[in-house]
Protein backbone atom coordinates (compact mmCIF):
# COMPACT_ATOMS: atom_id res chain seq x y z
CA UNK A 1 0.00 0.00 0.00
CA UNK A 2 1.34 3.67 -1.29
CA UNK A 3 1.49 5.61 2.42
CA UNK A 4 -0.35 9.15 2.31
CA UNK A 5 3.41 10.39 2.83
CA UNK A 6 4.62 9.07 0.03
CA UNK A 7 2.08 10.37 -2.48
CA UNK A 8 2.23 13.96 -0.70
CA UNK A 9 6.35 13.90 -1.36
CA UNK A 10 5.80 12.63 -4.91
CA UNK A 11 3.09 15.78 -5.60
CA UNK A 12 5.66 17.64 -4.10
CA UNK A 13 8.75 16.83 -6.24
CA UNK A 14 6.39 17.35 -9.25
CA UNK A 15 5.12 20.95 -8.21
CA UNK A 16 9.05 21.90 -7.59
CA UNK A 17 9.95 20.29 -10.87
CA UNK A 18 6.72 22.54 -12.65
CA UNK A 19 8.47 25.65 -10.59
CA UNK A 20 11.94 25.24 -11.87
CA UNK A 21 10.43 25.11 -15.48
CA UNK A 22 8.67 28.62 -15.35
CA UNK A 23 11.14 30.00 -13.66
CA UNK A 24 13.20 29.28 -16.83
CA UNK A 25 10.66 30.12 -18.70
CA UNK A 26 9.71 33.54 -17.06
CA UNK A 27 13.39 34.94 -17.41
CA UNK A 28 13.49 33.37 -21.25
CA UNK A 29 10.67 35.30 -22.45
CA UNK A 30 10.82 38.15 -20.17
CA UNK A 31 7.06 37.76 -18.96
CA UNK A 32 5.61 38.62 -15.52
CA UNK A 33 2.54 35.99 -16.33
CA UNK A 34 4.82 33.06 -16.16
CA UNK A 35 6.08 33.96 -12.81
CA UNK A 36 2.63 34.14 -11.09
CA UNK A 37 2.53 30.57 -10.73
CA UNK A 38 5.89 30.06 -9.59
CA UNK A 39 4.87 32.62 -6.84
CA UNK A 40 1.79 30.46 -5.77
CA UNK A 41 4.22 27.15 -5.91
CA UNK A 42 6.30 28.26 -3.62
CA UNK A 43 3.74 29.21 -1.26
CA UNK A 44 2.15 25.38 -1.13
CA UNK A 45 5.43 24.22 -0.74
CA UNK A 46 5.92 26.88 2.50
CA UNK A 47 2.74 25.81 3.07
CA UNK A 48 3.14 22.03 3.02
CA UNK A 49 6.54 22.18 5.16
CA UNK A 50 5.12 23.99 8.01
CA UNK A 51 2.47 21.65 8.43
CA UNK A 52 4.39 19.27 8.11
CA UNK A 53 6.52 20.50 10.57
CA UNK A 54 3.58 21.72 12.72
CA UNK A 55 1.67 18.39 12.92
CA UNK A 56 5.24 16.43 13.74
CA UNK A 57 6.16 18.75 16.64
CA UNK A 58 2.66 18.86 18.17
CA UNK A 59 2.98 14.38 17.90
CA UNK A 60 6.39 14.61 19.46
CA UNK A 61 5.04 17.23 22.24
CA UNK A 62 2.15 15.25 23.34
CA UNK A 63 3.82 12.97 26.30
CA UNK A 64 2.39 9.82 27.47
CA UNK A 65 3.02 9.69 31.13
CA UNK A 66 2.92 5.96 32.34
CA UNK A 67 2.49 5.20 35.99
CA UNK A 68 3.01 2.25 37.97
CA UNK A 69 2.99 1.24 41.93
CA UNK A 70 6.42 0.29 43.70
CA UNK A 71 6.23 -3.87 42.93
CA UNK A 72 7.77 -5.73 40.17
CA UNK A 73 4.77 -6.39 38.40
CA UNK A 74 3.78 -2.99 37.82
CA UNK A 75 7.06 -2.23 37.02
CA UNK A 76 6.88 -4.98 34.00
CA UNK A 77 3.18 -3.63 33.21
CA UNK A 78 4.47 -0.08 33.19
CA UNK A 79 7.06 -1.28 30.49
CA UNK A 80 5.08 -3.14 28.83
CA UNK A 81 2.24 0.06 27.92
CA UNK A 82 5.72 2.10 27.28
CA UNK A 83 6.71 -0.34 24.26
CA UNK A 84 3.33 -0.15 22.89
CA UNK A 85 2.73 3.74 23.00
CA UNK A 86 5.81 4.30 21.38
CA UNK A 87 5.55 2.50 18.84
CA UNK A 88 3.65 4.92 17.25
CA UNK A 89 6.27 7.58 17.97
CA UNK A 90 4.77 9.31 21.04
CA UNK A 91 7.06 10.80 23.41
CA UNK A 92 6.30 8.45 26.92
CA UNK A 93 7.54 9.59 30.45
CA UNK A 94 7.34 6.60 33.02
CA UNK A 95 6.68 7.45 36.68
CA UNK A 96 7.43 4.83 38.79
CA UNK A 97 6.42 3.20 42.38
CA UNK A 98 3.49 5.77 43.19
CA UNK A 99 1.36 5.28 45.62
CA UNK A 100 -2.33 3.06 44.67
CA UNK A 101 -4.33 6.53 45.77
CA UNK A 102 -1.99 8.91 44.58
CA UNK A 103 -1.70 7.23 41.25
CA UNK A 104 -5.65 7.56 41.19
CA UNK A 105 -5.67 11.11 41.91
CA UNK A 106 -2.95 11.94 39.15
CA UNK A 107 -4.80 9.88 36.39
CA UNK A 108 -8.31 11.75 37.88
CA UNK A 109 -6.47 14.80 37.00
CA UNK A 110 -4.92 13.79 33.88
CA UNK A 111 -1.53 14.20 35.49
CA UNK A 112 -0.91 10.47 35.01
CA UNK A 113 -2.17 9.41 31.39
CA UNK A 114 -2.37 5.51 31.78
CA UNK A 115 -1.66 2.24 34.02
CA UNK A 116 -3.11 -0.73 35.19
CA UNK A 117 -4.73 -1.25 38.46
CA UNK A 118 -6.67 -4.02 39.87
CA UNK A 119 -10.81 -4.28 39.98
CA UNK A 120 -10.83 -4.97 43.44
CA UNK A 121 -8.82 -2.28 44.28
CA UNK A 122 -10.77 0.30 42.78
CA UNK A 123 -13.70 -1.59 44.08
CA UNK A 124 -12.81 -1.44 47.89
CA UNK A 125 -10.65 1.99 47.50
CA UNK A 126 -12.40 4.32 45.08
CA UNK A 127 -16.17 2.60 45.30
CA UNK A 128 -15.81 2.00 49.00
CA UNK A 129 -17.62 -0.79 48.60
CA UNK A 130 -17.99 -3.82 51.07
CA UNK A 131 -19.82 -6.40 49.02
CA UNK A 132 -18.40 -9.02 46.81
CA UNK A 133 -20.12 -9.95 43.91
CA UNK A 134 -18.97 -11.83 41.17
CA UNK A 135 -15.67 -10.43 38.63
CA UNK A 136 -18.13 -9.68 35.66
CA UNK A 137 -20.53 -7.13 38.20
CA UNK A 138 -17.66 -5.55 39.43
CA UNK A 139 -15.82 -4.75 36.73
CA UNK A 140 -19.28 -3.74 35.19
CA UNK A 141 -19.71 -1.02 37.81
CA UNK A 142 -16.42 -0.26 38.24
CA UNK A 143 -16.47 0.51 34.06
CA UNK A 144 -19.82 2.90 34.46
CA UNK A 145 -18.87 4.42 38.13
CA UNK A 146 -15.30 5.63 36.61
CA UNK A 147 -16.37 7.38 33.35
CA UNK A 148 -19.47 9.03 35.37
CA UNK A 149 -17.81 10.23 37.84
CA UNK A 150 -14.83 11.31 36.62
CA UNK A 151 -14.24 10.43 33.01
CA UNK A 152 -11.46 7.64 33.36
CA UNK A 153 -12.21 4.81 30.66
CA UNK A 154 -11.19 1.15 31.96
CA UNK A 155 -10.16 -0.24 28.56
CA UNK A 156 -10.44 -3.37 29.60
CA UNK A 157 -8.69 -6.34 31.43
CA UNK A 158 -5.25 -7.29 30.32
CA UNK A 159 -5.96 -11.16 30.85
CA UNK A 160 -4.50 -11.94 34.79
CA UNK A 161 -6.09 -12.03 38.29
CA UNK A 162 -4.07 -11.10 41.25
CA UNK A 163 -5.48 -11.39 44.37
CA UNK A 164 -4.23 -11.00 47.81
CA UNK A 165 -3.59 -13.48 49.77
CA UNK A 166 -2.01 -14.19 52.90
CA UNK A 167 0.83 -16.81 52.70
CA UNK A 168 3.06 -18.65 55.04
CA UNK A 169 5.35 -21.26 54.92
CA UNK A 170 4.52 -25.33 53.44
CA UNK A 171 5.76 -27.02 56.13
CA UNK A 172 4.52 -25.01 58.48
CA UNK A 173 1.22 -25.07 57.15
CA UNK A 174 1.74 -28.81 57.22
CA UNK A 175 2.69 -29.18 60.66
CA UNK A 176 0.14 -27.02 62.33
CA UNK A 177 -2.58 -28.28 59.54
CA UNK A 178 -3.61 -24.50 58.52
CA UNK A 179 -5.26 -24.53 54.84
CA UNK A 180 -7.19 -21.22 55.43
CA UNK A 181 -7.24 -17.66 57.03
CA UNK A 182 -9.62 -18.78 59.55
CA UNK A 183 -7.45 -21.61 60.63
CA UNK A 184 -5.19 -18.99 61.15
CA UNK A 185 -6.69 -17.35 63.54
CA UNK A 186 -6.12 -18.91 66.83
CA UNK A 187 -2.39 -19.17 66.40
CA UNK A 188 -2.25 -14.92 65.26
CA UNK A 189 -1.18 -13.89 68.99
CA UNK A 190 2.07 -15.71 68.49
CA UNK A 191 2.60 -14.94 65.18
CA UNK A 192 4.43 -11.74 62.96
CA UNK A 193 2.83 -10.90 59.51
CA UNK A 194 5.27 -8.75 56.97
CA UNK A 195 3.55 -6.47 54.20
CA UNK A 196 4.09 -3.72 51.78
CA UNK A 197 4.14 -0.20 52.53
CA UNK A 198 0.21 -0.41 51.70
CA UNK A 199 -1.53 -3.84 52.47
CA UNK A 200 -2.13 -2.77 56.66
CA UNK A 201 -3.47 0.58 55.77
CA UNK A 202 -5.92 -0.69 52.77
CA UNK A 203 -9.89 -1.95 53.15
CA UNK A 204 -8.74 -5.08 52.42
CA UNK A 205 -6.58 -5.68 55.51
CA UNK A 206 -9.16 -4.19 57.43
CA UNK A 207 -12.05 -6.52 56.34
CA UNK A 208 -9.84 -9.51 56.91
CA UNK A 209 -9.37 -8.59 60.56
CA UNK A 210 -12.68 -7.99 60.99
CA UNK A 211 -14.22 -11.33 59.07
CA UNK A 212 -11.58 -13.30 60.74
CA UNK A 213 -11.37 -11.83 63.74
CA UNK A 214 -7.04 -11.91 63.47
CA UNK A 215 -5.04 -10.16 66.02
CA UNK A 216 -1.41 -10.69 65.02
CA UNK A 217 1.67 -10.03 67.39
CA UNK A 218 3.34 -7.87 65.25
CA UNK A 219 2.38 -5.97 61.75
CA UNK A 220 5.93 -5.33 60.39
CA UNK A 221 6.07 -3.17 57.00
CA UNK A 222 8.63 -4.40 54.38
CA UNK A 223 9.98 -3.31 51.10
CA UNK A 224 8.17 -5.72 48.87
CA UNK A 225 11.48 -7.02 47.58
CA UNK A 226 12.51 -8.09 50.95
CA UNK A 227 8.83 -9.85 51.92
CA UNK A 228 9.86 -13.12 50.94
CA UNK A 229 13.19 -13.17 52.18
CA UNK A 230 11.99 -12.08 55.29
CA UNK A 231 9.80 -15.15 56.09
CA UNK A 232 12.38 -17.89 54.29
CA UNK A 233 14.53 -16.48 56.97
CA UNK A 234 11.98 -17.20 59.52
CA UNK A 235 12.09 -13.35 60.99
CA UNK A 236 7.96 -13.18 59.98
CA UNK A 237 5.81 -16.19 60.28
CA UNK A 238 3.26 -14.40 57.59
CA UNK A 239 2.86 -12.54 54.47
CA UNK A 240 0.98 -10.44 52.46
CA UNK A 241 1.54 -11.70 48.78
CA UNK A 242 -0.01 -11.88 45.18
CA UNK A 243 -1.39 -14.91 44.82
CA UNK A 244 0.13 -15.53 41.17
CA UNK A 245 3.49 -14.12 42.39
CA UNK A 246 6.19 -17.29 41.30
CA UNK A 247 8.25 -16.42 44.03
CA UNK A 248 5.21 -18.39 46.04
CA UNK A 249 6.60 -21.62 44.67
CA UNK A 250 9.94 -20.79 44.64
CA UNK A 251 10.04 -20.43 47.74
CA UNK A 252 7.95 -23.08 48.95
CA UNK A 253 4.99 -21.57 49.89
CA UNK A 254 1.58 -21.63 50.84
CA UNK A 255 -1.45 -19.11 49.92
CA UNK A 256 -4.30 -19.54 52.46
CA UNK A 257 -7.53 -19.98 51.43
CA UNK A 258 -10.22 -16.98 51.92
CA UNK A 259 -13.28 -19.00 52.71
CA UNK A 260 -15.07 -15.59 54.53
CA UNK A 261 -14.57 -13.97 50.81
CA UNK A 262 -12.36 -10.93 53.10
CA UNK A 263 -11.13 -10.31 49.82
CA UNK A 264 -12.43 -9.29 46.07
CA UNK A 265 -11.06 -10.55 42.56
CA UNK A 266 -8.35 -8.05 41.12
CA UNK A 267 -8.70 -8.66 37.61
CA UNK A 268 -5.63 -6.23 35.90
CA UNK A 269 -6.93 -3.54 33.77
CA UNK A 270 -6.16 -0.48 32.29
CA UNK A 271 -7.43 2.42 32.95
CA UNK A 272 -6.97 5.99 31.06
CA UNK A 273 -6.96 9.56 31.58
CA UNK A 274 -9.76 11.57 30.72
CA UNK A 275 -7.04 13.32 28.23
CA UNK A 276 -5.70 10.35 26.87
CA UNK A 277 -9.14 9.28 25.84
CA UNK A 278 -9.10 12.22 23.20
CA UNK A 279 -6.00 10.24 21.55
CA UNK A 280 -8.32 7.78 19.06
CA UNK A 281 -4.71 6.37 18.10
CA UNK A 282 -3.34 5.63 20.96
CA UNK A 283 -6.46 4.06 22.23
CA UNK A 284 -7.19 1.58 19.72
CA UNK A 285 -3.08 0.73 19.83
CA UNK A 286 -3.74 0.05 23.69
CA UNK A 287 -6.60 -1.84 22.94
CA UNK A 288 -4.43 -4.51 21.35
CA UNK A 289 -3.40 -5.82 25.06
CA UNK A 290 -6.94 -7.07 26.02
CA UNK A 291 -6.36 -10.17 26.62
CA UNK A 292 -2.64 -10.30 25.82
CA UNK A 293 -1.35 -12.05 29.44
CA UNK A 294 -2.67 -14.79 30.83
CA UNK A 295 -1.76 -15.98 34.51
CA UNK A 296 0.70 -18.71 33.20
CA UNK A 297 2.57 -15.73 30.86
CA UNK A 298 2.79 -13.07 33.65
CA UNK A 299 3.93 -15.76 36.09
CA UNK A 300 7.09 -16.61 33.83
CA UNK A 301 7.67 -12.87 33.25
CA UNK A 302 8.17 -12.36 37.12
CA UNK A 303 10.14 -15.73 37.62
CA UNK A 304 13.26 -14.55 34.66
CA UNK A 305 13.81 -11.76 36.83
């Protein structure tokens, strides 16, 4: 196929070509008439450059800012919308390890143009809500409540669910026969549970205290690259983790069950800026990653790290 681009340089070439020719042609028989149209060709080719020029500045102007929250996998999601955007040339800007309501408030704003988030998130932190339905109503409600309220578009899910879950070691699972949080809950008083700088301040944490009735001995915040090491070396008997993290198996782990339903699905999906909805290109691009990772892929994109 012959590119708009191409056929605008070709018409180009032949209106310079038709200028050079009365230009000769002007001086050779010493006529004002034969200039006037080498007047009007150079001002369509002034013309064409500077909107040329225009329209390519204004692209390369127009930054994409990308945020992400301060874990690996929204670190590899972050990178992953980054690859996509620019391939069609837009500058991108990636802000990294923000904050889950602080992230909201910039993409509200249009301060943040794009990243993924989880349903139940944006369920429990933006919705406030304290039900659980199923995925399919959430993310229904979640879609309508967003672009209602404040004009964010959920584009849709990128293909994984990442719940929380609270994890602990096999064996000991295995020697004190704990399958679930509940089963949990009479050996708490003893216990330490490590988290992320969020996961004791979030709804979440609090409804699982509250359905399960947990009273831990301590509640020790972690850098989320230290969580796991933390409880192999046996200095936390708990975790908060994501419950298709691979570091679960590698390190022998065990996800409780939620049986009390403390927690909501997290299906990943992206959500845009009220600005970057305006950008018809860029949106349809994005919309080429519906779908596009799967539990199994995103769990062998964390484990080559």
């Amino acid at each position: 196929a012959i590119s708009i681009g191409c056929i605008a340089a070709a018409l180009l070439a032949i209106i310079v070509d038709q200028m050079i020719y009365m230009t000769e042609l002007a001086i050779s028989k010493r006529k004002s008439m034969y200039a006037i149209p080498v007047i009007i060709g150079f001002l369509l080719v002034i013309t064409f450059s500077v909107y040329t020029f225009v329209s390519k500045s204004d692209k390369n102007q127009f930054v994409v800012d990308i945020g992400s929250k301060p874990f690996t996998e929204q670190y590899i999601l972050a990178e992953y919308l980054d690859e996509t955007v620019s391939e069609l040339e837009f500058q991108t800007e990636l802000h990294s390890g923000m904050g889950t309501m602080i992230l909201f408030e910039a993409l509200k704003n249009s301060e943040i143009d794009l990243y993924v988030d989880y349903s139940g998130t944006i369920w429990t932190n933006v919705l406030k809500r304290e039900d659980i339905p199923s995925k399919e109503q959430i993310l229904s409600e979640m879609t309508e409540y967003l672009d209602k309220e404040f004009g964010i578009k959920t584009l849709g899910k990128v293909g994984f669910e990442n719940t929380y879950a609270l994890v602990v070691k096999k064996n000991f699972a295995d020697s004190l026969r704990i399958e679930s949080i509940s089963d949990l809950q009479k050996f708490a008083p003893n216990l330490s549970i490590g988290s992320d700088y969020e996961f004791f301040t979030r709804p979440e944490w609090q409804s699982i205290e509250e359905k399960y009735e947990l009273t831990f001995k301590d509640e020790i915040t972690l850098d989320p690259t230290l969580m796991y090491q933390a409880i192999e070396n046996d200095e936390v008997e708990v975790i908060s983790a994501y419950s298709t993290d691979g570091r679960i198996a590698a390190f022998n782990l065990f996800a409780l069950n939620d049986p009390f339903q403390a927690l909501p699905p997290y299906d990943a999906v992206i959500l845009i800026s009220p600005e970057l909805a305006k950008e018809e290109a860029i949106v349809n691009k994005l919309k080429k990653l519906i779908n596009s990772i799967d539990n199994k892929k995103k769990c062998k994109m964390l484990t080559k790290l």
